[in-house]
Structure formats: structure tokens, C-alpha cells
PDB file of N, CA and C in Angstrom:
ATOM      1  N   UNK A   1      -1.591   5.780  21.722  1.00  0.00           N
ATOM      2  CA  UNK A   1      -2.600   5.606  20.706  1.00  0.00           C
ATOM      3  C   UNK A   1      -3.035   4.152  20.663  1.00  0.00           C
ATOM      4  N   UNK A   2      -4.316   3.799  20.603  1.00  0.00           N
ATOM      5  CA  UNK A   2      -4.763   2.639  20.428  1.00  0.00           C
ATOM      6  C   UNK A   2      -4.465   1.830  18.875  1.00  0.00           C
ATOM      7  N   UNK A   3      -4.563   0.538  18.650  1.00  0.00           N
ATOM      8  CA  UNK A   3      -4.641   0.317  17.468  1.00  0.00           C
ATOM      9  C   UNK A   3      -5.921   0.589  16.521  1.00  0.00           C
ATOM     10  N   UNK A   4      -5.231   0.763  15.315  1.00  0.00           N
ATOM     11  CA  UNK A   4      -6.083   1.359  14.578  1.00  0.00           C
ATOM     12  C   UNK A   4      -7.037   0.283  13.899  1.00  0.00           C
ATOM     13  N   UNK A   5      -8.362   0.248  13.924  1.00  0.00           N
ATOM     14  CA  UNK A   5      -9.104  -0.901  13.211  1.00  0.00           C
ATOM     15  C   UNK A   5      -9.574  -1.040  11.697  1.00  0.00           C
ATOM     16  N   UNK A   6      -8.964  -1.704  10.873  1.00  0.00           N
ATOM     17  CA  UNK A   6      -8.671  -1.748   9.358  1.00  0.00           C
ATOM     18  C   UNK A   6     -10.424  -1.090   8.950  1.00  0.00           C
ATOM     19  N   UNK A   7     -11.531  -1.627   9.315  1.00  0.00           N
ATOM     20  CA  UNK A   7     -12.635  -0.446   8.740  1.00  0.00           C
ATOM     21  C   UNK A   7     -12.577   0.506   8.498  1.00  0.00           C
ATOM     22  N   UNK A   8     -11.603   0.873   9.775  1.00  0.00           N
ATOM     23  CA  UNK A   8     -11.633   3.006   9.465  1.00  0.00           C
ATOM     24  C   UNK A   8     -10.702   2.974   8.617  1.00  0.00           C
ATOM     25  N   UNK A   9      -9.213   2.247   8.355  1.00  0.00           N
ATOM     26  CA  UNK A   9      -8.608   2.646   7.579  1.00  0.00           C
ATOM     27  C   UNK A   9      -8.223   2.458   5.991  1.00  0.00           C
ATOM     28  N   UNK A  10      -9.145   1.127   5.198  1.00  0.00           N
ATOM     29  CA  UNK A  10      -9.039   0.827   4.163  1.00  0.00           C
ATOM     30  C   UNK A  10      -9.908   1.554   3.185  1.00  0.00           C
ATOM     31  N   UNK A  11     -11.281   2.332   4.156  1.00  0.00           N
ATOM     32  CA  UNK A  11     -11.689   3.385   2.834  1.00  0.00           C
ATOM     33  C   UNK A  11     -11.011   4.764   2.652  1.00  0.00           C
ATOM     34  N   UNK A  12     -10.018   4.963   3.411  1.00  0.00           N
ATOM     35  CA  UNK A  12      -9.122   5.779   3.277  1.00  0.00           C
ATOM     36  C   UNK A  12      -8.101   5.568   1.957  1.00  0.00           C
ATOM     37  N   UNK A  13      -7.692   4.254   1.828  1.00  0.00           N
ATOM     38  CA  UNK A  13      -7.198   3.624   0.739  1.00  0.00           C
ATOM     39  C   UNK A  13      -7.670   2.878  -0.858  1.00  0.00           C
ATOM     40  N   UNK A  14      -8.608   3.448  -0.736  1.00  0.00           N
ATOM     41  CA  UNK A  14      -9.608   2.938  -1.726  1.00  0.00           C
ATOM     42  C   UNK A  14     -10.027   1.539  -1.660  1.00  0.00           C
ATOM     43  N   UNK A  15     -10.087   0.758  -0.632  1.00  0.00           N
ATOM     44  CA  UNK A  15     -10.627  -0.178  -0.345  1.00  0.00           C
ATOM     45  C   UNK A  15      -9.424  -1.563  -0.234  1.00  0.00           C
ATOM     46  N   UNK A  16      -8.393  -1.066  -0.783  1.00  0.00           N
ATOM     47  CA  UNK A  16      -7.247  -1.860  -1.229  1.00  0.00           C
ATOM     48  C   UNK A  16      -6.380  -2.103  -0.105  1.00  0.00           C
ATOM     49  N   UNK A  17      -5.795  -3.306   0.733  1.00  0.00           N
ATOM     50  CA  UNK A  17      -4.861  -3.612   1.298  1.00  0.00           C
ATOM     51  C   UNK A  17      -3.208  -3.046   1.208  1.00  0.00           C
ATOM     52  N   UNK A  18      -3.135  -3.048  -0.332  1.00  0.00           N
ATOM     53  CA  UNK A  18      -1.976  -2.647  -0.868  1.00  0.00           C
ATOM     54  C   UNK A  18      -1.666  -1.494  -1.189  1.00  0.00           C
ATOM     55  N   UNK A  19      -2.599  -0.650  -1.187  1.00  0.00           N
ATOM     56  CA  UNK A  19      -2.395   0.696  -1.016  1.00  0.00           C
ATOM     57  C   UNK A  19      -2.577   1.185   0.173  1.00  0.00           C
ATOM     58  N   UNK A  20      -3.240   0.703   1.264  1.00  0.00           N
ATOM     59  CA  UNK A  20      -2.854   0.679   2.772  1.00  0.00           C
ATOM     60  C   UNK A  20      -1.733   0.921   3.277  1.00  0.00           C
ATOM     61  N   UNK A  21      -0.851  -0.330   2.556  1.00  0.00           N
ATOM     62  CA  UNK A  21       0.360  -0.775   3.098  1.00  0.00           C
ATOM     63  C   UNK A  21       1.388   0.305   2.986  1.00  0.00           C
ATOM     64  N   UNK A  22       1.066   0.534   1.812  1.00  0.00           N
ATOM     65  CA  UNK A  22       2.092   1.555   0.945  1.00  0.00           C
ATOM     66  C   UNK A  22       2.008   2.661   1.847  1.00  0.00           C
ATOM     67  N   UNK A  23       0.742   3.482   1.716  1.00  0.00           N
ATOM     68  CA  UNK A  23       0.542   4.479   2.612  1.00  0.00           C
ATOM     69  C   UNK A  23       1.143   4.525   3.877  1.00  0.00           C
ATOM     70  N   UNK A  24       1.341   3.555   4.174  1.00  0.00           N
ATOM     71  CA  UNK A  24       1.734   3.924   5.880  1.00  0.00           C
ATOM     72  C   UNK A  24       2.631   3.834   6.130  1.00  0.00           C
ATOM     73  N   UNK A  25       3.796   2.375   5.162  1.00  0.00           N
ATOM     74  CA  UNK A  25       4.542   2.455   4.809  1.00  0.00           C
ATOM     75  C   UNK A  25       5.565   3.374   4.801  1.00  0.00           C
ATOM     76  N   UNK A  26       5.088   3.692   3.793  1.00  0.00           N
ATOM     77  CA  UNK A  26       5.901   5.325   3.064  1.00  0.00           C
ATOM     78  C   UNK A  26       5.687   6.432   3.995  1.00  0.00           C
ATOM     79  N   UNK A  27       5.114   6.838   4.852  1.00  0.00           N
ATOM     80  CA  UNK A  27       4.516   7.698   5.938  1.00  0.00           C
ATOM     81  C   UNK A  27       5.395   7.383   6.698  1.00  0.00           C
ATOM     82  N   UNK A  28       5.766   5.727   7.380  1.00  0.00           N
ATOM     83  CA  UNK A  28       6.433   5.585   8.469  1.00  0.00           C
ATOM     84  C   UNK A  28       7.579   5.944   7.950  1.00  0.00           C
ATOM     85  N   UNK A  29       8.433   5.357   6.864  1.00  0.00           N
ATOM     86  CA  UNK A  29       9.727   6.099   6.275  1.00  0.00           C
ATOM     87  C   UNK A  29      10.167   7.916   6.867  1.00  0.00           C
ATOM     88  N   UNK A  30       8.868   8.162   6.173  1.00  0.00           N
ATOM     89  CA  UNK A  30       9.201   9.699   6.197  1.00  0.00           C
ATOM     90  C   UNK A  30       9.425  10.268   7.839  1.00  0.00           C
ATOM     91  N   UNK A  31       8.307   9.736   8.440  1.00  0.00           N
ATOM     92  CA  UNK A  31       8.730   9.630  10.242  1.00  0.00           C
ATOM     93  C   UNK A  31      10.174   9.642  10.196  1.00  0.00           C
ATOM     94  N   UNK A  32      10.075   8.205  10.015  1.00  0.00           N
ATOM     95  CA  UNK A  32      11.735   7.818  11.204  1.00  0.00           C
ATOM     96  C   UNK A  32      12.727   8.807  10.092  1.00  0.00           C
ATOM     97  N   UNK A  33      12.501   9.486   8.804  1.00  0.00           N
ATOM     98  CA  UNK A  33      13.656  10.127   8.461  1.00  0.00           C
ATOM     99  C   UNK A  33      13.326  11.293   9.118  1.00  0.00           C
ATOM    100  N   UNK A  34      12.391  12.316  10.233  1.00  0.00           N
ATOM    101  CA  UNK A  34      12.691  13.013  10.766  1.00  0.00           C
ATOM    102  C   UNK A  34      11.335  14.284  10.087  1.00  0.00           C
ATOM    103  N   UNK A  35      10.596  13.566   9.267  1.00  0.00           N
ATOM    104  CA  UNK A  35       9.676  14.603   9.208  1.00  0.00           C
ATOM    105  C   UNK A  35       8.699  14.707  10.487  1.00  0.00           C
ATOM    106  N   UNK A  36       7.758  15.955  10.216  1.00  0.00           N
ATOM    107  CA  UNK A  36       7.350  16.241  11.699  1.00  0.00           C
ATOM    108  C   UNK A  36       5.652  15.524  11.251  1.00  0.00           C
ATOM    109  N   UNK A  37       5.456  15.285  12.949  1.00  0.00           N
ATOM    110  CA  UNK A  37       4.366  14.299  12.512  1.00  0.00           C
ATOM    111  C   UNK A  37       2.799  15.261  12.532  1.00  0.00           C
ATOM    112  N   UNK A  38       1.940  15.091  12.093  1.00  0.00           N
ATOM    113  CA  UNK A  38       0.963  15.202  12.017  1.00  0.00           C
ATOM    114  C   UNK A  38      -0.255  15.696  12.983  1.00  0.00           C
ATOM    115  N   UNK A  39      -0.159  14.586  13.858  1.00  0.00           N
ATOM    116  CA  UNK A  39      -1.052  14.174  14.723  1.00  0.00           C
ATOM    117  C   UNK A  39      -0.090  14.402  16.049  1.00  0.00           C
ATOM    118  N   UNK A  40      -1.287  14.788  17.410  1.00  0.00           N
ATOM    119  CA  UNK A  40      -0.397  14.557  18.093  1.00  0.00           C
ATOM    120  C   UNK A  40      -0.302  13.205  18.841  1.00  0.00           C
ATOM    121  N   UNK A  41       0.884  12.550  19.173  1.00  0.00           N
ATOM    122  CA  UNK A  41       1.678  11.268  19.514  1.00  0.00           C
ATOM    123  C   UNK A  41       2.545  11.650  20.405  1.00  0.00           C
ATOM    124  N   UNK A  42       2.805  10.420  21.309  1.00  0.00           N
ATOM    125  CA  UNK A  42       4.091  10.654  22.391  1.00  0.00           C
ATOM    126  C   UNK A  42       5.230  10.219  21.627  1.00  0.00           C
ATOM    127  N   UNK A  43       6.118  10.577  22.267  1.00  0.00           N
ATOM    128  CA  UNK A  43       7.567  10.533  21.450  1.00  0.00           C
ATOM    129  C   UNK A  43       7.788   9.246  21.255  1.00  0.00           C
ATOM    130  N   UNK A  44       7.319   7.804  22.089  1.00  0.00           N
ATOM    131  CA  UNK A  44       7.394   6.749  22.141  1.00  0.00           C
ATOM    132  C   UNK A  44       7.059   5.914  20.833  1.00  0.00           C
ATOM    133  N   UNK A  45       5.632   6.573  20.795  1.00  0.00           N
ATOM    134  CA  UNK A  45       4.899   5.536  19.712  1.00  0.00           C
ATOM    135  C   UNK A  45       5.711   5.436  18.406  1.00  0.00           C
ATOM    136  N   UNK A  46       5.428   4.485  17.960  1.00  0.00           N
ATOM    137  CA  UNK A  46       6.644   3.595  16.606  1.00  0.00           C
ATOM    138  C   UNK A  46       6.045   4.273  15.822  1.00  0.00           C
ATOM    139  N   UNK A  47       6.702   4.683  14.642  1.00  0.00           N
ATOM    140  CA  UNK A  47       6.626   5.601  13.218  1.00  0.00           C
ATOM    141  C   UNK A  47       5.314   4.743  12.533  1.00  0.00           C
ATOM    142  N   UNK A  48       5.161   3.384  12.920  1.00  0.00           N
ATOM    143  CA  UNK A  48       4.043   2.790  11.551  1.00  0.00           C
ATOM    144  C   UNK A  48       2.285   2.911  12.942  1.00  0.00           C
ATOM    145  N   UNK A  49       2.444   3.369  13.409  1.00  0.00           N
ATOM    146  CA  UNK A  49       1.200   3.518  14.336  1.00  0.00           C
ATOM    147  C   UNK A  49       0.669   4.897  14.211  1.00  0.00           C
ATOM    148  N   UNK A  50       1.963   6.025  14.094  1.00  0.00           N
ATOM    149  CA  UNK A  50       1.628   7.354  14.062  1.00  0.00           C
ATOM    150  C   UNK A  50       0.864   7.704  12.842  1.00  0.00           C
ATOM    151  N   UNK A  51       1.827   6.760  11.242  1.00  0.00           N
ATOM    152  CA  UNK A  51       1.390   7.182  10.446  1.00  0.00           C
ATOM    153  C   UNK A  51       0.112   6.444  10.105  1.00  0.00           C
ATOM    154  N   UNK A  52      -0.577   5.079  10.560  1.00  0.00           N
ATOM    155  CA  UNK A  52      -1.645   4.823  10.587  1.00  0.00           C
ATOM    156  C   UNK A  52      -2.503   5.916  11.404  1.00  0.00           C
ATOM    157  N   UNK A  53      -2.723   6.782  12.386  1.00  0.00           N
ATOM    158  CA  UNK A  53      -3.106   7.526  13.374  1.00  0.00           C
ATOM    159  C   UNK A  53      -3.307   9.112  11.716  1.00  0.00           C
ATOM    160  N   UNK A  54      -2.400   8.940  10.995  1.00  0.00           N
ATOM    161  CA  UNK A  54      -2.602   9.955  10.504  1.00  0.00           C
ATOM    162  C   UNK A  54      -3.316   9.782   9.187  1.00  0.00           C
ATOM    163  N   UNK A  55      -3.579   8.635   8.547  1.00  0.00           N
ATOM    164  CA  UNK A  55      -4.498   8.215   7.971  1.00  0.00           C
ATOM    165  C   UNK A  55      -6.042   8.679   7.963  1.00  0.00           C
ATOM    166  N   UNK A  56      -5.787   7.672   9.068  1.00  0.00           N
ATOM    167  CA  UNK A  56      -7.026   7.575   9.689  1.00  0.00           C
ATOM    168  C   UNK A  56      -7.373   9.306   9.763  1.00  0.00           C
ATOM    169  N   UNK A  57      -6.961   9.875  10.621  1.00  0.00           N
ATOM    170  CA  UNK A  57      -7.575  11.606  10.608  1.00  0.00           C
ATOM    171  C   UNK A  57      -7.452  12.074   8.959  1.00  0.00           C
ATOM    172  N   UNK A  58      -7.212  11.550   8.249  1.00  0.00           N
ATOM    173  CA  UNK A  58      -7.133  12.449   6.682  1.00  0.00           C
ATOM    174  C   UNK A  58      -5.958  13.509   6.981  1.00  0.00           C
ATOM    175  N   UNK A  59      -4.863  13.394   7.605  1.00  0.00           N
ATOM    176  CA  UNK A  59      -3.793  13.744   7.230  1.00  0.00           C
ATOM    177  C   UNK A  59      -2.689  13.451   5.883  1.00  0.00           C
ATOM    178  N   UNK A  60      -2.730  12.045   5.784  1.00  0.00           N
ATOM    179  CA  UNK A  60      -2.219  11.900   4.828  1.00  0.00           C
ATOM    180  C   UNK A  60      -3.363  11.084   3.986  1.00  0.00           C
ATOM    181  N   UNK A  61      -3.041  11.089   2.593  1.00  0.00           N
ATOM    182  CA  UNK A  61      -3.916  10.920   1.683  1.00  0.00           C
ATOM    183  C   UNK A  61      -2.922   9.853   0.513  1.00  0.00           C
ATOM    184  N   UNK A  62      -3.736   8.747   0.064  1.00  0.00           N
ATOM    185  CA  UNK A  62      -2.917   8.342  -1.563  1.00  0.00           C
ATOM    186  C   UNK A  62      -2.765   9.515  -2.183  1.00  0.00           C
ATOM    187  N   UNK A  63      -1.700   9.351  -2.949  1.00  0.00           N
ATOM    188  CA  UNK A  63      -1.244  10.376  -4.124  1.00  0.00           C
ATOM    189  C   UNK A  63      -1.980  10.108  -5.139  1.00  0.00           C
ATOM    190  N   UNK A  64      -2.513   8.835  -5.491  1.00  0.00           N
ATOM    191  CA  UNK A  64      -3.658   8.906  -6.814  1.00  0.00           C
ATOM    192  C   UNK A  64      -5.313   9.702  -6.337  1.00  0.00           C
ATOM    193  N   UNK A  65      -5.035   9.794  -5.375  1.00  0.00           N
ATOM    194  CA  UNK A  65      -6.567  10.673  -5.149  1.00  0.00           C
ATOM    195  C   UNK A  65      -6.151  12.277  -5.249  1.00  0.00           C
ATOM    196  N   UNK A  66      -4.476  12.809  -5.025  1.00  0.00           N
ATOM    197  CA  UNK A  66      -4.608  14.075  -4.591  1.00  0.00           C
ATOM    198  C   UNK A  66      -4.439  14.314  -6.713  1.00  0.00           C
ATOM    199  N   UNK A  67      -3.732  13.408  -7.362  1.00  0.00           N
ATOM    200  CA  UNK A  67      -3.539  13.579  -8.540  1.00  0.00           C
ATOM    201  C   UNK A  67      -4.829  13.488  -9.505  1.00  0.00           C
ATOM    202  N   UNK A  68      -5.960  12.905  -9.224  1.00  0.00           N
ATOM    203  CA  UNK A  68      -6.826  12.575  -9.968  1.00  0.00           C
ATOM    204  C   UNK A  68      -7.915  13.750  -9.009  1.00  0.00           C
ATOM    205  N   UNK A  69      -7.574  14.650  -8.295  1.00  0.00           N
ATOM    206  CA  UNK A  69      -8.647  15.890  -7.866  1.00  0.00           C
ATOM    207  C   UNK A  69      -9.821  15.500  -6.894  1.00  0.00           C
ATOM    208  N   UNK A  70      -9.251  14.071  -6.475  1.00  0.00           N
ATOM    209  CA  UNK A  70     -10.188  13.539  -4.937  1.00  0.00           C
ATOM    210  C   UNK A  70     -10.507  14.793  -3.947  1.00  0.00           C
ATOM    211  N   UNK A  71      -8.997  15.065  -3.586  1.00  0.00           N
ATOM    212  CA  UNK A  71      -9.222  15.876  -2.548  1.00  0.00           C
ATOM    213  C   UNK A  71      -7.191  16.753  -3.030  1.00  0.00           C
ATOM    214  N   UNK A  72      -7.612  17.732  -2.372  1.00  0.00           N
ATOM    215  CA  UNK A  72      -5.819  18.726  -2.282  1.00  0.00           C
ATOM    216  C   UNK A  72      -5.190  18.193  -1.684  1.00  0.00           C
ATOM    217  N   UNK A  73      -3.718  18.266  -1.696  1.00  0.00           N
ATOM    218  CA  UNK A  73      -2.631  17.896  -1.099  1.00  0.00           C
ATOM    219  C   UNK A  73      -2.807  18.044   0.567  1.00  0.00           C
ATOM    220  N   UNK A  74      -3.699  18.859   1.131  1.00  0.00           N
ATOM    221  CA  UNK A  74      -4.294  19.164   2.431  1.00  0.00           C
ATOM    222  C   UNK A  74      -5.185  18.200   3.048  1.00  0.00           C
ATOM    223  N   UNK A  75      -5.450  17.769   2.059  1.00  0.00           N
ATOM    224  CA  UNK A  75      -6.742  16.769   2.576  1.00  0.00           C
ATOM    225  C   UNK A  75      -8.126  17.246   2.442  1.00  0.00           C
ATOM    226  N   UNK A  76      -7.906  18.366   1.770  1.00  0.00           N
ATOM    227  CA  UNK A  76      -9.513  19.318   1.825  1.00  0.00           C
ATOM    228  C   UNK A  76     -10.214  18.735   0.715  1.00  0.00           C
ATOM    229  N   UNK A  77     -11.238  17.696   0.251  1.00  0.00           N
ATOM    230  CA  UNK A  77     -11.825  17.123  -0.150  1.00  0.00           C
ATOM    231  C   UNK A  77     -12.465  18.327  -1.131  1.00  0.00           C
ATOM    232  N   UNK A  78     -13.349  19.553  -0.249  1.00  0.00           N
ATOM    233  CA  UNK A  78     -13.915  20.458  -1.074  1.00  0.00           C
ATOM    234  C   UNK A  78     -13.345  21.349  -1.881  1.00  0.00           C
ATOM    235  N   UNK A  79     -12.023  21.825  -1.453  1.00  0.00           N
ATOM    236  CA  UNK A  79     -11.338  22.480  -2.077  1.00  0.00           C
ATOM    237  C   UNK A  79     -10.904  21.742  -3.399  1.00  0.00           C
ATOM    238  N   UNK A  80     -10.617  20.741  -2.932  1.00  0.00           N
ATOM    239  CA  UNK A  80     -10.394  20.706  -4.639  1.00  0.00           C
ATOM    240  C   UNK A  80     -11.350  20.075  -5.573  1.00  0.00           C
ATOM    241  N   UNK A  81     -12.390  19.615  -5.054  1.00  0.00           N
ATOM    242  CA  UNK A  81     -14.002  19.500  -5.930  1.00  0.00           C
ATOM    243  C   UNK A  81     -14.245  21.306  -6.602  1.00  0.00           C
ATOM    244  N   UNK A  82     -13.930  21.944  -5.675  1.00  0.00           N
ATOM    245  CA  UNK A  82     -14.088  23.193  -6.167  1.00  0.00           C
ATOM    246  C   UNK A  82     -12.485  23.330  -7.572  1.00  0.00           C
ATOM    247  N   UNK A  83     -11.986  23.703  -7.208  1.00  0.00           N
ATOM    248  CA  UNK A  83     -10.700  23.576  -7.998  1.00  0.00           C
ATOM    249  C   UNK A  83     -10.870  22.809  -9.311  1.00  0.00           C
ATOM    250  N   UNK A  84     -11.462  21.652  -9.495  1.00  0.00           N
ATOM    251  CA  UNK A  84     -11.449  21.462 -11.019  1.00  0.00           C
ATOM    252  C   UNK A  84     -13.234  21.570 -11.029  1.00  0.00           C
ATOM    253  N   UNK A  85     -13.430  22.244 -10.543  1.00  0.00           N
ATOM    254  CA  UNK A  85     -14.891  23.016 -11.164  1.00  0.00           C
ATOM    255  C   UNK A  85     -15.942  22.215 -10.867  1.00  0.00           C
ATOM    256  N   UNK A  86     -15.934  20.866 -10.113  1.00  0.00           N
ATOM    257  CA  UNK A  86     -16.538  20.016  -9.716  1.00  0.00           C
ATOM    258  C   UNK A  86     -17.934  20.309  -8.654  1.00  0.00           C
TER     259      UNK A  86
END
């Protein structure tokens, strides 16, 4: 996987560095504890590249967007515009 270029990935984060961080962060955690990844990746690539890689595709999402009805725990943006009646 190439590196990922912060344009594509900070409006993913609401524009914020620090919720970037967190995100991928916390993503790479969950990697190296053995959750299954997302995207597909070679077995090689380091846990904080994959979970940037999965960002970026709208795999993973902030939790203040899936809590405040941005988008579902899926990433389905419409589904849950539909869901609170939006």
C-alpha cells in the first residue's frame, strides 16, 4: 500500500489532526490485537498503514459521527440519514 496523503484522510476526521490520530491509532491497536482487517493488505504491512488504508475507504469511521447519525456503524452514510428520518 502506498502512503496515504493527509487530504484524503482528514475529512474523514472532521477536519481535525487529533481525531485522525486517534482513529488510526485505536484501529492500529485493534489490528495488532488480532482483529481482522478490513481492506485487503499483505500480511507485511504495519497495523498503522492498514488502518489508515481503512479510513481512507470509509471502513472505519469516528464514533462521534456513527453516535450523532452521520453515517451507521457500516459506514452507510444513507442508511442512517434514513434511520433518524433525515
Amino acid at each position: 500500500m502506498a502512503k496515504q496523503p493527509l487530504e484524503k484522510l482528514l475529512p474523514k476526521a472532521g477536519m481535525s489532526i487529533y481525531k485522525l490520530v486517534r482513529m488510526a491509532s485505536d484501529r492500529a491497536v485493534e489490528l495488532a490485537e488480532g482483529k481482522p482487517k478490513l481492506v485487503n493488505a499483505h500480511g507485511s504491512e504495519k497495523e498503522t498503514t492498514v488502518a489508515l488504508e481503512e479510513i481512507i475507504q470509509g471502513k472505519v469511521v469516528a464514533r462521534h459521527a456513527i453516535d450523532e447519525g452521520f453515517c451507521s456503524p457500516d459506514g452507510d452514510v444513507q442508511e442512517a440519514k434514513a434511520e433518524n428520518g433525515s
